[in-house]
Protein backbone atom coordinates (compact mmCIF):
# COMPACT_ATOMS: atom_id res chain seq x y z
CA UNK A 1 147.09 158.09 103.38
CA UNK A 2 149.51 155.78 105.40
CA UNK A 3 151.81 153.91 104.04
CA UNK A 4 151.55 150.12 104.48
CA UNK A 5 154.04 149.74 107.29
CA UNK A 6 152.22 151.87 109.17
CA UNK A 7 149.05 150.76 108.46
CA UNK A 8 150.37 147.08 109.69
CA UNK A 9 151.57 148.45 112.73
CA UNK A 10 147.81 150.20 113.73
CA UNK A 11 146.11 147.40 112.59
CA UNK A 12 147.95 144.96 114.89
CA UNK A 13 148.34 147.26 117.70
CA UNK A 14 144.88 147.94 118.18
CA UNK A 15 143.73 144.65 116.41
CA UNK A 16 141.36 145.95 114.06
CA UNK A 17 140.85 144.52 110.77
CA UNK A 18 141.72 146.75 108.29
CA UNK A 19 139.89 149.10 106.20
CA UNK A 20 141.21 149.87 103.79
CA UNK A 21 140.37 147.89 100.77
CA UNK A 22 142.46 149.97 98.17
CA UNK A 23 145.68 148.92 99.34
CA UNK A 24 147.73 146.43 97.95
CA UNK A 25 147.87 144.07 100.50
CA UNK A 26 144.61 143.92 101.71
CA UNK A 27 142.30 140.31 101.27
CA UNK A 28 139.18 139.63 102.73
CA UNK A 29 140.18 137.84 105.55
CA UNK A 30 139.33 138.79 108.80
CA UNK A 31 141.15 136.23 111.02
CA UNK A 32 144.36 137.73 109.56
CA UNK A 33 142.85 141.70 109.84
CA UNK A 34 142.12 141.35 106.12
CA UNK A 35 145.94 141.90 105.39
CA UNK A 36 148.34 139.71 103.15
CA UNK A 37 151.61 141.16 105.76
CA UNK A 38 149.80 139.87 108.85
CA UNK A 39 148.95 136.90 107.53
CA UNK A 40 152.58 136.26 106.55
CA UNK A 41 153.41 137.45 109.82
CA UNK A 42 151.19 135.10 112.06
CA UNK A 43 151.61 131.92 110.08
CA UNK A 44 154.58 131.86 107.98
CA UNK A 45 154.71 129.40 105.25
CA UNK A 46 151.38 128.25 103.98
CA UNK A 47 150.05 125.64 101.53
CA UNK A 48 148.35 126.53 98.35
CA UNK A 49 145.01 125.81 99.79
CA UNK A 50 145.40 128.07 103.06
CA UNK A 51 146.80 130.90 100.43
CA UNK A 52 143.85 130.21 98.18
CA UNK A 53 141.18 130.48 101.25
CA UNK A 54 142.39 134.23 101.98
CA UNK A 55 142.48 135.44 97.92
CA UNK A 56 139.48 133.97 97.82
CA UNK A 57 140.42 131.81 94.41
CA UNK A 58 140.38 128.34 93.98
CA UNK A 59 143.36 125.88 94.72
CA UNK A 60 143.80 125.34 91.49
CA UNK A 61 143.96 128.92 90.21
CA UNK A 62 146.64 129.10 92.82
CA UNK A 63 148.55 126.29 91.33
CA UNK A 64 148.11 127.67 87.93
CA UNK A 65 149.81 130.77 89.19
CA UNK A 66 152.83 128.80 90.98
CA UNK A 67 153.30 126.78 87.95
CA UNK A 68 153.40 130.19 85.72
CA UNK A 69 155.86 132.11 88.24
CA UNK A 70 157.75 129.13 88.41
CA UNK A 71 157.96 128.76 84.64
CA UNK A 72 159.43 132.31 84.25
CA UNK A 73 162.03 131.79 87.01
CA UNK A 74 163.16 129.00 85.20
CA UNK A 75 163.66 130.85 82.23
CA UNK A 76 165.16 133.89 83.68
CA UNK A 77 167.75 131.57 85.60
CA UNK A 78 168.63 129.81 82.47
CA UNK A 79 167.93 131.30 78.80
CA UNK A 80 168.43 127.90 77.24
CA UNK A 81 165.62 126.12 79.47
CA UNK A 82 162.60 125.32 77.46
């Protein structure tokens, strides 16, 4: 088994999609070779809709998840935030 850095590197080099479906960055996307690093990588910032087109959820289960992540930031950064 490779580990993902390598696995990036093959997959762009020879621009192949990748296989494996197992690994933690993989999405079904195949104008970003199914990978969440090359995606990154290619286009940099996205909105919640392009993010929500390659994991395959809806926009708003993506906002749900921002507004969760963003909720336990908050906290983390300051206890006393309700």
């Amino acid at each position: 088994m490779t580990n993902e850095k390598t696995c990036v590197e093959l997959c762009c080099k020879h621009e192949v999609s990748c296989p494996n479906e197992d690994c933690r960055q993989w999405i079904n996307f195949e104008e970003d070779l199914n990978c969440t690093t090359i995606a990154i990588q290619k286009h940099g910032d996205m909105t919640l809709r392009e993010a929500a087109d390659r994991l395959g959820i809806s926009y708003v289960r993506v906002k749900q998840i921002e507004d969760e992540a963003l909720k336990k930031i908050s906290k983390r950064i300051s206890p006393d935030f309700h």
